[in-house]
C-alpha atoms as a PDB file:
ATOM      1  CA  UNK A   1       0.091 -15.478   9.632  1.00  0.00           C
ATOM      2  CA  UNK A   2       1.792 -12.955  11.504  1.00  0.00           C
ATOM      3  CA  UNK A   3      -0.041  -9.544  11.221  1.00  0.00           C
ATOM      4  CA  UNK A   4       2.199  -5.932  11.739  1.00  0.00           C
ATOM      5  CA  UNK A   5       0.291  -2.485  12.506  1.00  0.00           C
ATOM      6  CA  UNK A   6       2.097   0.844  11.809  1.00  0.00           C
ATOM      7  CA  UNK A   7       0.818   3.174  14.620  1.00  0.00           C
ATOM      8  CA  UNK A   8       2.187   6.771  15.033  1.00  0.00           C
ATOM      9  CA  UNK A   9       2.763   6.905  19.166  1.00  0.00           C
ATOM     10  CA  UNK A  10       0.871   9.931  19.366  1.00  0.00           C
ATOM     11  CA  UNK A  11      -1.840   8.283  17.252  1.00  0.00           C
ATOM     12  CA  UNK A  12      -3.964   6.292  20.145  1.00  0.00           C
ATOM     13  CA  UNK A  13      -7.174   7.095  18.677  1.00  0.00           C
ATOM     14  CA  UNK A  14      -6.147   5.218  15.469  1.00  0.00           C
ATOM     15  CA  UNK A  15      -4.942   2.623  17.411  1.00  0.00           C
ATOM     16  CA  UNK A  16      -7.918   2.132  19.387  1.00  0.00           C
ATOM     17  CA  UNK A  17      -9.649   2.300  16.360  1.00  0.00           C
ATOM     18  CA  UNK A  18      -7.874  -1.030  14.632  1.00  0.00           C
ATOM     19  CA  UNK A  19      -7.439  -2.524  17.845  1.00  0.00           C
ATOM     20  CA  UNK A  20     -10.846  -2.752  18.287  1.00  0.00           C
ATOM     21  CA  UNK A  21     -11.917  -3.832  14.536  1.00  0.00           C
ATOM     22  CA  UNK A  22      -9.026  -6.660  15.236  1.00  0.00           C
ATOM     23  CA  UNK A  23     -10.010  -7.184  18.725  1.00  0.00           C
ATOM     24  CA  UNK A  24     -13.687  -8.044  16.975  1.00  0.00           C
ATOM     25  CA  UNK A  25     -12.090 -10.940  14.751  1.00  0.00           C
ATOM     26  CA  UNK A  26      -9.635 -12.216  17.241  1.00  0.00           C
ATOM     27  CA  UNK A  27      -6.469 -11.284  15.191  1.00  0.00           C
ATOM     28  CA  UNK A  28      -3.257 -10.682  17.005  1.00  0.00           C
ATOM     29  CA  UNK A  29      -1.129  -8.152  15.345  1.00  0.00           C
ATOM     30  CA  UNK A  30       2.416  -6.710  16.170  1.00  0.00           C
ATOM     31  CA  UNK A  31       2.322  -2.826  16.861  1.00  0.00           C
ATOM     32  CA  UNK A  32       5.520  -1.263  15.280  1.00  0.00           C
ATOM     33  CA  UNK A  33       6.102   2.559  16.074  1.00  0.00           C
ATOM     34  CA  UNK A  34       5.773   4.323  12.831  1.00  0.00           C
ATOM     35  CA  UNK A  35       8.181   7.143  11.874  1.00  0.00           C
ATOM     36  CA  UNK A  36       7.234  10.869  11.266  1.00  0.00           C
ATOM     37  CA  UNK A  37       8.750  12.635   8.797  1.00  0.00           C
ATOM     38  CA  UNK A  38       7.891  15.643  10.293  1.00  0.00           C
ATOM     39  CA  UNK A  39      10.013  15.852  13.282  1.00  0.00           C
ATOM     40  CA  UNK A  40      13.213  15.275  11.500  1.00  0.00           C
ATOM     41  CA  UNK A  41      15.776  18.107  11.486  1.00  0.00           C
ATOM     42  CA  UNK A  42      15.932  19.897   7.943  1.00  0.00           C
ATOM     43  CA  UNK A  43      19.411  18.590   7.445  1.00  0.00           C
ATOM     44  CA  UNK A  44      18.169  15.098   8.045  1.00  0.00           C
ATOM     45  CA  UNK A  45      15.573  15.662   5.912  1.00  0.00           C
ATOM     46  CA  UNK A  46      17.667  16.924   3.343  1.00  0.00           C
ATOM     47  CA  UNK A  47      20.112  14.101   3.422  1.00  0.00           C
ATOM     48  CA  UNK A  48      17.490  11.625   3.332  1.00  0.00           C
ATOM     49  CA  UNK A  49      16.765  12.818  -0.058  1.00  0.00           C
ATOM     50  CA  UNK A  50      20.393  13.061  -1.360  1.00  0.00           C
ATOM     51  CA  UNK A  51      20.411   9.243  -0.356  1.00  0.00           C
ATOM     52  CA  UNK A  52      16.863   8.483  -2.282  1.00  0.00           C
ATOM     53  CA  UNK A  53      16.887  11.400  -5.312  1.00  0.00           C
ATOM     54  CA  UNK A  54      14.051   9.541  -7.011  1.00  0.00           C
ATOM     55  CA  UNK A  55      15.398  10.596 -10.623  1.00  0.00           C
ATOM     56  CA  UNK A  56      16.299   6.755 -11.575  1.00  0.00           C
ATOM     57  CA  UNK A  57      14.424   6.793 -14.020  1.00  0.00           C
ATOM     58  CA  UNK A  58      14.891  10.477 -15.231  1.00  0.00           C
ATOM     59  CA  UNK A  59      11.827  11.713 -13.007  1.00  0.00           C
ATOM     60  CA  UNK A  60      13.407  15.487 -12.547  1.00  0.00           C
ATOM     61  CA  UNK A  61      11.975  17.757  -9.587  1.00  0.00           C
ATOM     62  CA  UNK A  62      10.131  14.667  -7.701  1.00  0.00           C
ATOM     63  CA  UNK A  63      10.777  14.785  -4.201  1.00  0.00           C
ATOM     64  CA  UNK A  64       9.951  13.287  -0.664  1.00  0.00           C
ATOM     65  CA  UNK A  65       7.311  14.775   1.446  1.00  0.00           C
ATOM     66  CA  UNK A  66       7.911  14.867   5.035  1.00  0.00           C
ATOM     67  CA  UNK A  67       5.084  12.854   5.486  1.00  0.00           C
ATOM     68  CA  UNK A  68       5.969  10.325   2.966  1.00  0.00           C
ATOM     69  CA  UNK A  69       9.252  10.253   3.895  1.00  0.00           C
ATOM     70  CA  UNK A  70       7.916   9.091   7.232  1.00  0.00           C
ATOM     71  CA  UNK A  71       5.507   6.471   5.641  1.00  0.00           C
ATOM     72  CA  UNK A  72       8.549   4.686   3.686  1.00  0.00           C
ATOM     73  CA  UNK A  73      10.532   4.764   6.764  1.00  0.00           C
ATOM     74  CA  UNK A  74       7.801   2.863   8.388  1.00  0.00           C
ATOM     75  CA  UNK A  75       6.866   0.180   6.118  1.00  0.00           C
ATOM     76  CA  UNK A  76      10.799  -0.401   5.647  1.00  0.00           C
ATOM     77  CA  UNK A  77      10.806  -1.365   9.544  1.00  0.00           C
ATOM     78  CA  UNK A  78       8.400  -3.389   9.166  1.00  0.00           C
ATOM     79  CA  UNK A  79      10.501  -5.364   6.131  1.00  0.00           C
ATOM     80  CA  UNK A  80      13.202  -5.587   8.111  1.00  0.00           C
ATOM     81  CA  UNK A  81      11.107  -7.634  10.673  1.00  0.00           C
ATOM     82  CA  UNK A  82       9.548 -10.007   7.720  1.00  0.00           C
ATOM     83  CA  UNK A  83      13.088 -10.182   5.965  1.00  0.00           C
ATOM     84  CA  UNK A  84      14.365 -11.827   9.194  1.00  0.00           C
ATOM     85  CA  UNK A  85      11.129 -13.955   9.973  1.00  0.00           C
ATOM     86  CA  UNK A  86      10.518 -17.409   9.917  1.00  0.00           C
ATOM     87  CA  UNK A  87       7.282 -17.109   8.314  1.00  0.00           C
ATOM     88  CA  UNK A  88       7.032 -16.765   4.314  1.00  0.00           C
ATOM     89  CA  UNK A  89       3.865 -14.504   4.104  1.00  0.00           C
ATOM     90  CA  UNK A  90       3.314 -11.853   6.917  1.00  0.00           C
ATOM     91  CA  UNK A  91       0.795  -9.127   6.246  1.00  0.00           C
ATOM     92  CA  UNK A  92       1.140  -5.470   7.298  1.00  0.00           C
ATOM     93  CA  UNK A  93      -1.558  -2.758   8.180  1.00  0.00           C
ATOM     94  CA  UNK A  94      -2.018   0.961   8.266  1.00  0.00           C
ATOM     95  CA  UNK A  95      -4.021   2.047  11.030  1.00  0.00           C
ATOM     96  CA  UNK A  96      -6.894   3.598   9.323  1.00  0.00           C
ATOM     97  CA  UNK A  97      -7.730   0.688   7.855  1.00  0.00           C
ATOM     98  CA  UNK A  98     -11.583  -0.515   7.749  1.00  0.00           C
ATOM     99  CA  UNK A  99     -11.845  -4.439   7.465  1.00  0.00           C
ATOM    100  CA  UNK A 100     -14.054  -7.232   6.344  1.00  0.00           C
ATOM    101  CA  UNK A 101     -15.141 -10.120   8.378  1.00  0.00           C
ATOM    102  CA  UNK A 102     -13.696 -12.420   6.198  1.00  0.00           C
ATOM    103  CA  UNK A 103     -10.295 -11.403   6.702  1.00  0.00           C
ATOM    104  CA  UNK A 104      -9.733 -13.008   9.716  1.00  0.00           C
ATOM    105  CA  UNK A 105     -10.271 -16.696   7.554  1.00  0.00           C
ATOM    106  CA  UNK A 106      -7.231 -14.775   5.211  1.00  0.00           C
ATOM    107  CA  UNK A 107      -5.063 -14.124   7.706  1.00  0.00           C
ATOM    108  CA  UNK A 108      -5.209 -17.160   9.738  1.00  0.00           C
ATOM    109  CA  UNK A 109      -2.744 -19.425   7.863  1.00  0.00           C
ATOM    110  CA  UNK A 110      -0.792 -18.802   4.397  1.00  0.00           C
ATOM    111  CA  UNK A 111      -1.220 -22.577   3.329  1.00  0.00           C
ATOM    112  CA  UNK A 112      -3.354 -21.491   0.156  1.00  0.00           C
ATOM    113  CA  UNK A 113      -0.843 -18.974  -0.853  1.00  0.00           C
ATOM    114  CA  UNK A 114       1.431 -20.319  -3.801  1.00  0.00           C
ATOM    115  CA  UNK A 115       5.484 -19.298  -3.338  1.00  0.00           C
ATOM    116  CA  UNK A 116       5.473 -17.755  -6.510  1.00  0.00           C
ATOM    117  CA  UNK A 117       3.308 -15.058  -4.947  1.00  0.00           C
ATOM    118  CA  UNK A 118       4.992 -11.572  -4.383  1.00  0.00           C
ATOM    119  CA  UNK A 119       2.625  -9.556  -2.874  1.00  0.00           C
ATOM    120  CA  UNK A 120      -1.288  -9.621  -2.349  1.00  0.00           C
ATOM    121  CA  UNK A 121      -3.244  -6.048  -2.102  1.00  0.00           C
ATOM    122  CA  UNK A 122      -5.997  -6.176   0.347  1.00  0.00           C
ATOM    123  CA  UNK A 123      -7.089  -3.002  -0.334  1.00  0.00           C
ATOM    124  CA  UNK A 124      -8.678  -0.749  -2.731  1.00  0.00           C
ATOM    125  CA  UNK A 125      -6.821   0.863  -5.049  1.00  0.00           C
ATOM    126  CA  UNK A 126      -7.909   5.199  -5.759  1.00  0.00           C
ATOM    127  CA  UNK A 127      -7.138   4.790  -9.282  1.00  0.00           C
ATOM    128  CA  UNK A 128      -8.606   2.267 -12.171  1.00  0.00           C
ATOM    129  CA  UNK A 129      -6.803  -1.417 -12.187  1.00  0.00           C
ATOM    130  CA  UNK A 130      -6.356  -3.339 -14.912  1.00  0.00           C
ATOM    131  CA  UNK A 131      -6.578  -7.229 -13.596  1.00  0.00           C
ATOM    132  CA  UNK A 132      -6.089 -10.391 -14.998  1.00  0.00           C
ATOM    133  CA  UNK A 133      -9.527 -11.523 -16.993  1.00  0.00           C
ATOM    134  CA  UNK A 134     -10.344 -14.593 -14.452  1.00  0.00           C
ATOM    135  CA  UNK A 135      -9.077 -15.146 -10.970  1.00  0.00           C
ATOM    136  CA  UNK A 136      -5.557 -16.527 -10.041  1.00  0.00           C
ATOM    137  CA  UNK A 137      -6.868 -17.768  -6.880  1.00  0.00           C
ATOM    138  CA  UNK A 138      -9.897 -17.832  -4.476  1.00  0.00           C
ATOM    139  CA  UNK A 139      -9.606 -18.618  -0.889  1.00  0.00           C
ATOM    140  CA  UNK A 140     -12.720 -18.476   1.860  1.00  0.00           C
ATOM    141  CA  UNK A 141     -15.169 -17.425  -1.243  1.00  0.00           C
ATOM    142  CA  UNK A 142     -12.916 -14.471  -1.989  1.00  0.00           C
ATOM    143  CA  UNK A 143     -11.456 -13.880  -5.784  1.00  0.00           C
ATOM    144  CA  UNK A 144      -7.684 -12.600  -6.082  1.00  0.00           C
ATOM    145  CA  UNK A 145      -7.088 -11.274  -9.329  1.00  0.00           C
ATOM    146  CA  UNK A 146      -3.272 -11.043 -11.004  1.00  0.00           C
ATOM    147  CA  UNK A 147      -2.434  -7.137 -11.074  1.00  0.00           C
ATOM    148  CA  UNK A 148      -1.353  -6.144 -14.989  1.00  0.00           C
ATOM    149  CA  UNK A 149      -1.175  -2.208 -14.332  1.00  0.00           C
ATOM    150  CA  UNK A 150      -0.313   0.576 -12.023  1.00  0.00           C
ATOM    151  CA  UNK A 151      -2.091   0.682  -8.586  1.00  0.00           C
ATOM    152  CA  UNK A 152      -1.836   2.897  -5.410  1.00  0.00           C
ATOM    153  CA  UNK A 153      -2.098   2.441  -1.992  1.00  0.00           C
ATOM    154  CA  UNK A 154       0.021   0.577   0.538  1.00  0.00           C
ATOM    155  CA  UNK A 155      -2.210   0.394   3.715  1.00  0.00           C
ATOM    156  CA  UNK A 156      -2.829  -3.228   3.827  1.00  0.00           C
ATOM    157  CA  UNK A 157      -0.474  -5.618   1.747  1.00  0.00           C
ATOM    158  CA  UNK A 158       0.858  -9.182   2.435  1.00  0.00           C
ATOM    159  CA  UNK A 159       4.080  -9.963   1.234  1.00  0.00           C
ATOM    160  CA  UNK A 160       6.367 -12.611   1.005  1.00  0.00           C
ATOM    161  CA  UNK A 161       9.574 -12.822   2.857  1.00  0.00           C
ATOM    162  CA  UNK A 162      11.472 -13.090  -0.357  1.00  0.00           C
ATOM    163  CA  UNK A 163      10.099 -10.267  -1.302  1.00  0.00           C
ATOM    164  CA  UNK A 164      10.918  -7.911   1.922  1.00  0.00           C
ATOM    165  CA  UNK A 165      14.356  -9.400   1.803  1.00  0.00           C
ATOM    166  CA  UNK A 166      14.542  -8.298  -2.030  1.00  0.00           C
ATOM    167  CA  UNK A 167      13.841  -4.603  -0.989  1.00  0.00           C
ATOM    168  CA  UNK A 168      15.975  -4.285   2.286  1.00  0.00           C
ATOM    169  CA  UNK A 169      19.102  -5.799  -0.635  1.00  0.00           C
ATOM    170  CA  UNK A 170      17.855  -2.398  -2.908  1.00  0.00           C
ATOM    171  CA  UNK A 171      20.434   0.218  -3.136  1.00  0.00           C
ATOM    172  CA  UNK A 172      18.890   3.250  -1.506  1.00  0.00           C
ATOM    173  CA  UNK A 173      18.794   5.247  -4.980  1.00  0.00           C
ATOM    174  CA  UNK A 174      16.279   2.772  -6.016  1.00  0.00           C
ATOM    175  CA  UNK A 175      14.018   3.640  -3.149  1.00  0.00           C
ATOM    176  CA  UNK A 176      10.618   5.430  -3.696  1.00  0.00           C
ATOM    177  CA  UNK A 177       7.279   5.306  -1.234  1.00  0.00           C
ATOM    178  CA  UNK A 178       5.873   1.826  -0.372  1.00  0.00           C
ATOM    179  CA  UNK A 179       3.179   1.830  -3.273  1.00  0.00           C
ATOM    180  CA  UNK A 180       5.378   2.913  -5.809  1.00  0.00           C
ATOM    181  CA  UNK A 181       7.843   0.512  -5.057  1.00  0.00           C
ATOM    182  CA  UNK A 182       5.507  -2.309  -5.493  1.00  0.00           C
ATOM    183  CA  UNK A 183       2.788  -1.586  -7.547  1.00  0.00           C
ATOM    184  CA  UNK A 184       4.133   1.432  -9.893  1.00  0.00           C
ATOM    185  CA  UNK A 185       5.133  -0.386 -13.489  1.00  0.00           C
ATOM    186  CA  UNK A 186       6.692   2.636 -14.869  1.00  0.00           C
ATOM    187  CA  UNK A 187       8.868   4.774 -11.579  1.00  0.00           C
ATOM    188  CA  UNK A 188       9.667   1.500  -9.821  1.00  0.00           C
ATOM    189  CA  UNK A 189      12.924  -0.406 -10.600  1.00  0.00           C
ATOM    190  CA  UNK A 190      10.893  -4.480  -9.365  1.00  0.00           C
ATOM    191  CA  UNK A 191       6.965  -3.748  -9.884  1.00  0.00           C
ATOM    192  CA  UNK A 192       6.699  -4.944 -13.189  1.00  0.00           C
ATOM    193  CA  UNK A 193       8.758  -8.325 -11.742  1.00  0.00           C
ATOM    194  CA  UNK A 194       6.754  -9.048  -9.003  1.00  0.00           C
ATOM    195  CA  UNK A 195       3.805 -11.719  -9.074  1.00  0.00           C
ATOM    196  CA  UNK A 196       1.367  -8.743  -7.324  1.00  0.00           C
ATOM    197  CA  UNK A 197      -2.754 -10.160  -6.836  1.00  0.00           C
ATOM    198  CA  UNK A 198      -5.739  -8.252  -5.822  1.00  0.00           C
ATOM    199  CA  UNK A 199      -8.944  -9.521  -4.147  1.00  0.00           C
ATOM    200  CA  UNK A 200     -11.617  -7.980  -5.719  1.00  0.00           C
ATOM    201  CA  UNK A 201     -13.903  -7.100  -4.352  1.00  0.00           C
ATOM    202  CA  UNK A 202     -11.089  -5.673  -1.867  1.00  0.00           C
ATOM    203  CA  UNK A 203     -10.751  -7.058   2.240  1.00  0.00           C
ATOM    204  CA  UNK A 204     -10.172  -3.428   3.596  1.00  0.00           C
ATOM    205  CA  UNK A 205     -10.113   0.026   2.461  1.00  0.00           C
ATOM    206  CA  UNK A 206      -8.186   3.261   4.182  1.00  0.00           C
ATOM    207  CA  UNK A 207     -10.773   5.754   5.870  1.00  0.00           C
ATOM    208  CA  UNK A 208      -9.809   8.658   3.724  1.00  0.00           C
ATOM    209  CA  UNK A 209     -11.647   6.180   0.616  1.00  0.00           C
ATOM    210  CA  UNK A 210     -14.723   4.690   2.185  1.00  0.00           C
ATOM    211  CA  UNK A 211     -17.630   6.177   0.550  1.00  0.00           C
ATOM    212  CA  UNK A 212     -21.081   7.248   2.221  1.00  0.00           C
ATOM    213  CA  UNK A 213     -19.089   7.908   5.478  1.00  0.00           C
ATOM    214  CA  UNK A 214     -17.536  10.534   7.701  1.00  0.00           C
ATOM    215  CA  UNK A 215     -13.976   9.715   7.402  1.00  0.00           C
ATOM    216  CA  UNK A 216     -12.076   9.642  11.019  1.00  0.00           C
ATOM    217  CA  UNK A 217      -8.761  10.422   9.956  1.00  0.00           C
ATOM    218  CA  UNK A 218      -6.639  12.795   7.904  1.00  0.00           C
ATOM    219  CA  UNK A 219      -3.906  11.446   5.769  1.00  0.00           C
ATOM    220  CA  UNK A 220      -0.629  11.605   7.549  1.00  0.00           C
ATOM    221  CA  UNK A 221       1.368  12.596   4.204  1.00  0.00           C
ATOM    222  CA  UNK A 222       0.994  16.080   3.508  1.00  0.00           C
ATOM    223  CA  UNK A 223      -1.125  16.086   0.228  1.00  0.00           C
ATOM    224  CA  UNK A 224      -2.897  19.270  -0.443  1.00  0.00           C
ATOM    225  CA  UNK A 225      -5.868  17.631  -2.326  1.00  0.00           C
ATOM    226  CA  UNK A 226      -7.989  20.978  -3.267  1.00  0.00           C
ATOM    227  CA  UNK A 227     -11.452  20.758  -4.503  1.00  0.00           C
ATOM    228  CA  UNK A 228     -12.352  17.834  -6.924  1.00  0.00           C
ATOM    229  CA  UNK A 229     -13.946  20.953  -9.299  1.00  0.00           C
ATOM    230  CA  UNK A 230     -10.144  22.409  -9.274  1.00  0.00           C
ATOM    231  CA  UNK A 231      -8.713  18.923 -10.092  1.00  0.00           C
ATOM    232  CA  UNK A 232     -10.795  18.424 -13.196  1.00  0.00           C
ATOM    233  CA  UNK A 233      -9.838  21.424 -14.406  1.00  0.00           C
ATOM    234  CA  UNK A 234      -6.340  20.966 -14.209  1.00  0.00           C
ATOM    235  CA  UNK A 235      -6.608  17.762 -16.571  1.00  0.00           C
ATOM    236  CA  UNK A 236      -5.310  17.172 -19.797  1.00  0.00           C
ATOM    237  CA  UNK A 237      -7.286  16.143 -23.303  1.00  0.00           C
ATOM    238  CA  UNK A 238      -4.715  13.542 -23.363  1.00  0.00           C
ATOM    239  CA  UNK A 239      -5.482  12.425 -19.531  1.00  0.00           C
ATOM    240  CA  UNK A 240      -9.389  12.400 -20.048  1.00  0.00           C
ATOM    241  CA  UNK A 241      -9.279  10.533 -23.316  1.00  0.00           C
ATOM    242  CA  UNK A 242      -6.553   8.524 -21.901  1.00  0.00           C
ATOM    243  CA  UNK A 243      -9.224   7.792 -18.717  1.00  0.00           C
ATOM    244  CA  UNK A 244     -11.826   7.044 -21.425  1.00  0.00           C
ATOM    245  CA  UNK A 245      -9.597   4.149 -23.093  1.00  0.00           C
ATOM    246  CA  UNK A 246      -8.728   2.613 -19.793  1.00  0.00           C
ATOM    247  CA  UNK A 247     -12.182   2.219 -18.641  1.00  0.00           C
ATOM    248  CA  UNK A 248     -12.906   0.698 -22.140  1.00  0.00           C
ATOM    249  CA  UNK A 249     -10.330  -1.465 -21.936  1.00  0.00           C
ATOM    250  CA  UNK A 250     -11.282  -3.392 -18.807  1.00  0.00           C
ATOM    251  CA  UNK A 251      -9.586  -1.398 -16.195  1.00  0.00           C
ATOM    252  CA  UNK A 252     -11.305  -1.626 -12.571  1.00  0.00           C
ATOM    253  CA  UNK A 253     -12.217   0.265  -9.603  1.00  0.00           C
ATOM    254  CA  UNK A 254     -11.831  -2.500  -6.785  1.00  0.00           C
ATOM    255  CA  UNK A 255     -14.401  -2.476  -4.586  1.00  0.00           C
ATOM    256  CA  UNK A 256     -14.997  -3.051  -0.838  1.00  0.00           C
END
């Protein structure tokens, strides 16, 4: 299976840093130059966002980050690629990614992937996920589970070529950030269409989410996170009790 990295130029120390994990499992990989949103000119930046207003769906006063306009940019290179392949699974790769040894048994042929297969998150997921009660699938001892809910996170995805062709064909009002588009049931115009698993527990993880560690990198979208104490305060009776019933109601924090 053909395996694409999205590496910042000026990022060698990330791509040292995955080269080396893959290096480890003897996975070759595809380098594409990511895009950063930051060095766009203002008026590019500005038309970028007349061309992708994110209000669809009646979402007023959303907008792109420079950083996430960068991100979307990237991962829709890297569709263009699998939309033209020959291959009908391809799996992409941030490069902050940390990565089981199993995945190299994942990503060395797509024979035990069924067509009808959109998209399979390799990755954990920062927010609860509501899966399907037994497994869809389960390939080198590894349990995928069918997505029924809202996830985040795009750093390490396969896809199908069906699928990458699907979003290239999108009119570029649909167009949000890479995890939205997939795996967001309510702001994306194809999530709740797509046939989206989940191993669980997850292949890899982003830096910024592995626990117990000293995380390596900063995000490269500009999210001012604040204090966890600030966050809490900021939420909602609604959003706590709302937390409550998911958790009660089988939704999951996938695991690495």
């Amino acid at each position: 299976m053909k395996s694409y990295l999205i590496n910042l130029d000026k990022d060698t120390e990330r791509l040292a840093f995955f080269k080396a994990n893959f290096d480890r499992l003897n996975i070759p990989f595809e380098r594409v130059s990511a895009v950063d949103g930051r060095l766009f000119s203002e008026e590019d930046y500005q038309a970028f966002m007349k061309e992708r207003p994110r209000d669809y769906n009646r979402r007023e006063g959303k907008q792109w980050l420079r950083g996430q306009m960068g991100c979307f940019l990237s991962h829709y290179s890297v569709w263009q690629k699998i939309a033209e392949s020959s291959q009908n699974f391809s799996a992409v790769f941030e490069d902050d990614i940390h990565i089981s040894d199993d995945l190299k048994y994942v990503l060395e042929d797509a024979f035990w992937i069924p067509d009808n297969v959109d998209v399979i998150r390799l990755e954990t997921s920062t927010n609860r996920v509501r899966l399907s009660s037994q497994p869809t699938l389960s390939y080198a001892g590894h349990p995928a589970y069918q997505v029924k809910s809202t996830s985040w996170c795009a750093g390490a995805y396969i896809m199908h070529r069906r699928l990458a062709q699907q979003l290239i064909a999108l009119p570029a009002k649909y167009h949000e950030p890479a995890d939205v588009m997939f795996y967001n049931f309510s702001d994306s115009i194809i999530a709740r269409e797509l046939n989206i698993l989940q191993f669980n527990p997850a292949l890899c993880t982003q830096d910024k989410h592995l626990a117990n560690t000293n995380n390596q990198f900063a995000s490269n979208i500009e999210f001012d996170r604040g204090p966890v104490s600030s966050k809490l305060k900021k939420l909602s009776p609604a959003l706590v009790t709302q937390a409550i019933y998911r958790s009660l109601s089988g939704y999951k924090r996938i695991g690495f």
